[in-house]
C-alpha atoms as a PDB file:
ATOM      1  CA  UNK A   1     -54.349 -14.978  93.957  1.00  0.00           C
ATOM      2  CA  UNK A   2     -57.902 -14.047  92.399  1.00  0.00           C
ATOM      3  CA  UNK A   3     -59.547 -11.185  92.581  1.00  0.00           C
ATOM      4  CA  UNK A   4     -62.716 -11.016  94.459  1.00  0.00           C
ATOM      5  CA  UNK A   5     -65.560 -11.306  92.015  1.00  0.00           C
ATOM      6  CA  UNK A   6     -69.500  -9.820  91.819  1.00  0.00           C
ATOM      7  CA  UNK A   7     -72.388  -9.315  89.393  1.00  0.00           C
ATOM      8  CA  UNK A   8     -74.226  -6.879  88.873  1.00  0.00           C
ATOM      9  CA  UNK A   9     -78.108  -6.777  88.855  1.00  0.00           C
ATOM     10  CA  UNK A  10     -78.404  -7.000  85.080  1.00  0.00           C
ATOM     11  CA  UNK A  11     -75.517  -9.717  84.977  1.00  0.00           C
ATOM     12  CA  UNK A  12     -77.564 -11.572  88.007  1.00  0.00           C
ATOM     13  CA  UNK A  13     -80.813 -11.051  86.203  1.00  0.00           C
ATOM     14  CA  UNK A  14     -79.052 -12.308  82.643  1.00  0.00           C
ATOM     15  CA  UNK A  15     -77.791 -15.621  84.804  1.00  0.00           C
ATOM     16  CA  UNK A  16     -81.100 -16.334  86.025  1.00  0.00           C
ATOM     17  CA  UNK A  17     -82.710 -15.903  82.289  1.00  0.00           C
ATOM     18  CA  UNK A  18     -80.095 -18.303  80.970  1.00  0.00           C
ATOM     19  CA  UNK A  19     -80.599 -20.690  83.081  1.00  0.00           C
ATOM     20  CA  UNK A  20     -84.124 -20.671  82.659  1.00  0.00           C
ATOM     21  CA  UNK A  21     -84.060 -20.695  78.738  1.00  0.00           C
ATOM     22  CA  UNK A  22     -81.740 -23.484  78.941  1.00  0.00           C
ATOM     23  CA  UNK A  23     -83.655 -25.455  81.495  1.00  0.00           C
ATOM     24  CA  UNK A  24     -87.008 -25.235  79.474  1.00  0.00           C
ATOM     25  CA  UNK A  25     -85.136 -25.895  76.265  1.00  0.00           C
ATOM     26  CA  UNK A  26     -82.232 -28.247  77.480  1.00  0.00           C
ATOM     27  CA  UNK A  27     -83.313 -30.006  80.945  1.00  0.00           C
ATOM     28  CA  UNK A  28     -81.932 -29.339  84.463  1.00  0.00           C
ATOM     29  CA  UNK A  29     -78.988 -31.171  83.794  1.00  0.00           C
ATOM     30  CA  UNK A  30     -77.888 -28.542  80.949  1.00  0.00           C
ATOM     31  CA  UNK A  31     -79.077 -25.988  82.609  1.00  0.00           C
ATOM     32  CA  UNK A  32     -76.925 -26.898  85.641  1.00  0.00           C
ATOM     33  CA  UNK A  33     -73.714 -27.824  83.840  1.00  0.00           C
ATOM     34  CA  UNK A  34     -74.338 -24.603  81.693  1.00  0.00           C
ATOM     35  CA  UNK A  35     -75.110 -22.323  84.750  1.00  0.00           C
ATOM     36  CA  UNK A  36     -71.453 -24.229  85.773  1.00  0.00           C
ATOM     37  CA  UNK A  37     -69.222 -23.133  82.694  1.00  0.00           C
ATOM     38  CA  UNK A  38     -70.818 -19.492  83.093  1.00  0.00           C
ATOM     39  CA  UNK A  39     -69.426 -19.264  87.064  1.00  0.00           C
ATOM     40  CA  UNK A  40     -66.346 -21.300  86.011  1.00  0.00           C
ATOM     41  CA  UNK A  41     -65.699 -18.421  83.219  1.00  0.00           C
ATOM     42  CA  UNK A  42     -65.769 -15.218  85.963  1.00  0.00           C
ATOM     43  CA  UNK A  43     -63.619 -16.965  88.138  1.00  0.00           C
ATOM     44  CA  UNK A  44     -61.254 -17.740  85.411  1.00  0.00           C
ATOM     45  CA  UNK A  45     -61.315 -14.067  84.925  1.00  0.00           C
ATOM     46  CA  UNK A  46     -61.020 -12.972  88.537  1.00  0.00           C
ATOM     47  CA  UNK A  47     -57.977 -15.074  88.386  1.00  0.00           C
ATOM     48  CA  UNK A  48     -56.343 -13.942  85.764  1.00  0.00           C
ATOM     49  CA  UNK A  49     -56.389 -16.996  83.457  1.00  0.00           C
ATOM     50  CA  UNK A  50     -59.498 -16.513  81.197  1.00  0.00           C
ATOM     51  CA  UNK A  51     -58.227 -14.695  77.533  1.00  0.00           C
ATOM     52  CA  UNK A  52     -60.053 -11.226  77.375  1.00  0.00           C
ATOM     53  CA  UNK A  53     -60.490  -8.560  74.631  1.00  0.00           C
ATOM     54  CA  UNK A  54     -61.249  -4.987  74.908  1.00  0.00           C
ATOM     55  CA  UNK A  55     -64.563  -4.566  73.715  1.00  0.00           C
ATOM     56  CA  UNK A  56     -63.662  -1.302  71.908  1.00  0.00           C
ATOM     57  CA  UNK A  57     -60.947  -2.353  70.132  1.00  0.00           C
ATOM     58  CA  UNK A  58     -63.074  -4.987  68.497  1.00  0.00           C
ATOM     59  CA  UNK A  59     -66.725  -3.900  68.772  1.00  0.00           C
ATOM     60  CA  UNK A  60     -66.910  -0.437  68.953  1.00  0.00           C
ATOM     61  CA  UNK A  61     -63.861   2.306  69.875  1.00  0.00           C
ATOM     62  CA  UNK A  62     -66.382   4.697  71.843  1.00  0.00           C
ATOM     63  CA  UNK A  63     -66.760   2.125  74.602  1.00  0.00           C
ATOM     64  CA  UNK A  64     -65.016   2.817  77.645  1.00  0.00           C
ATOM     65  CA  UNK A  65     -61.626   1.499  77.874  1.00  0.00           C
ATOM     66  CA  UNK A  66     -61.844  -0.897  80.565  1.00  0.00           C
ATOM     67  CA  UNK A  67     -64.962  -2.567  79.413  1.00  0.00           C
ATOM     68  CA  UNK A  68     -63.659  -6.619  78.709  1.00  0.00           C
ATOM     69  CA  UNK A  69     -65.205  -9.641  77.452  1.00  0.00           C
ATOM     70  CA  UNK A  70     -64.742 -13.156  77.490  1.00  0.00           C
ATOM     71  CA  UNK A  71     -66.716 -15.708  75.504  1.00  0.00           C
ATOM     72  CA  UNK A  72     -68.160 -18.761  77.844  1.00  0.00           C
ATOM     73  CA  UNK A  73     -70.309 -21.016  75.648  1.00  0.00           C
ATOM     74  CA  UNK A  74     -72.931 -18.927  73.337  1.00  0.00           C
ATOM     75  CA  UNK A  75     -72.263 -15.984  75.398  1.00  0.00           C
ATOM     76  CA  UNK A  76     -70.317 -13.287  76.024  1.00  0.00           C
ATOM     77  CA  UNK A  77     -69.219 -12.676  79.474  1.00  0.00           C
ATOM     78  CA  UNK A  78     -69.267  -8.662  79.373  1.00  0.00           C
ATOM     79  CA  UNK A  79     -66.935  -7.302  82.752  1.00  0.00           C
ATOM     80  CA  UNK A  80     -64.652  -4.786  84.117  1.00  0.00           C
ATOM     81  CA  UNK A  81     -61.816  -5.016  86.197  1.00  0.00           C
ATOM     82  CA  UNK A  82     -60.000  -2.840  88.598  1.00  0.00           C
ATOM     83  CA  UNK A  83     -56.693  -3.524  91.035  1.00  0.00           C
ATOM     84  CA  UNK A  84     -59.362  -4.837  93.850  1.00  0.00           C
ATOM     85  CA  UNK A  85     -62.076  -6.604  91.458  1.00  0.00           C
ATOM     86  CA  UNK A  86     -63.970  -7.596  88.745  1.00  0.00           C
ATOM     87  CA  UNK A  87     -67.010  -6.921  88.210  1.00  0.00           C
ATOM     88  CA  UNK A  88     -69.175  -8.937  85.489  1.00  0.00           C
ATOM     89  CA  UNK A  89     -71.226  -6.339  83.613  1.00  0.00           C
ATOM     90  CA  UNK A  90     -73.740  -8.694  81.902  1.00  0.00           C
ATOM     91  CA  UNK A  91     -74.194 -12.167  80.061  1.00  0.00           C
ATOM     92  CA  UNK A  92     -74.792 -11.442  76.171  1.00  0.00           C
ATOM     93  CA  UNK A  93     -75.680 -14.273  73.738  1.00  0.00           C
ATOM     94  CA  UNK A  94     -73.502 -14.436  70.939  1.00  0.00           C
ATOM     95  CA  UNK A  95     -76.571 -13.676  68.377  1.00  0.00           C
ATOM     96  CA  UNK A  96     -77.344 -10.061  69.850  1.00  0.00           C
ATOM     97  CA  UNK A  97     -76.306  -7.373  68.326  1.00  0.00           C
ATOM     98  CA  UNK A  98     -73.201  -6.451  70.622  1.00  0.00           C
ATOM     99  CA  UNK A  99     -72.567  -3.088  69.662  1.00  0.00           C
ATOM    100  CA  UNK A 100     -76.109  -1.838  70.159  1.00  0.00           C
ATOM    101  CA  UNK A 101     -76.504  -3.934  73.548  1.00  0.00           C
ATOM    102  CA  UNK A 102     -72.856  -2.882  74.807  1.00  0.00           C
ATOM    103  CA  UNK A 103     -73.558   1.146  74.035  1.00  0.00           C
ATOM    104  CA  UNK A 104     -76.694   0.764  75.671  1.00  0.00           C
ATOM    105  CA  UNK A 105     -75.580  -0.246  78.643  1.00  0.00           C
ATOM    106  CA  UNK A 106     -75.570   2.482  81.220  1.00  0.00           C
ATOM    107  CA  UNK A 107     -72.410   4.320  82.237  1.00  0.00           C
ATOM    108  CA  UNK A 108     -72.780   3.629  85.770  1.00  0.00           C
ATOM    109  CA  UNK A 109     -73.115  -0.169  85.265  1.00  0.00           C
ATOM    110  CA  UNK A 110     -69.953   0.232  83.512  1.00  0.00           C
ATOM    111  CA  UNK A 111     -68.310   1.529  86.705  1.00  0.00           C
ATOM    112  CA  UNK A 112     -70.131  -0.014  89.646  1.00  0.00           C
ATOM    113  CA  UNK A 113     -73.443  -1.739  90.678  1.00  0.00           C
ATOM    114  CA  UNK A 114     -76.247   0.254  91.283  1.00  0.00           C
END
């Protein structure tokens, strides 16, 4: 059974921006199949079924240990999971500099939404 999923503000904030981007860029038919793929990718996670990494063990070993990703298109889908839910972090584009963006991120958007 999945896990009950949320986002957080910055993950909510990153959705909205991508779907803007590609909607300008693409047209609203992208931008609705992309906004798709994105929501299709946290449930995947929130059931179990999407492939994760640790994003320490590949991007950077001082990141918390139960900081995830999954890649969904061009982005990264940047989350956390606990034994009652995930929670997606943020939405990073493939292009950014991960490390920087992912040791920027404050510690209490790590752990839960402000």
């Amino acid at each position: 059974m999945p896990k009950p999923w949320r986002l957080t503000r910055a993950a909510e904030a990153a959705l909205i921006d991508i779907a803007n981007w590609t909607l300008e860029t693409f047209g609203p038919r992208q931008a609705a199949a992309y906004e798709e793929d994105l929501i299709a990718r946290c449930q995947e996670i929130a059931s179990g079924t999407a492939l994760s990494q640790e994003c320490r063990r590949l991007i950077d070993p001082d990141l918390p240990e139960n900081l995830r990703f999954v890649r969904a298109g061009q982005h990264f889908v940047i989350f956390i999971e606990d034994a009652a839910q995930v929670i997606i972090i943020d939405f990073l584009h493939g292009r950014s500099d991960l490390p920087r963006r992912l040791a920027n991120l404050p510690t209490e958007r790590r752990d839960k939404d402000h």
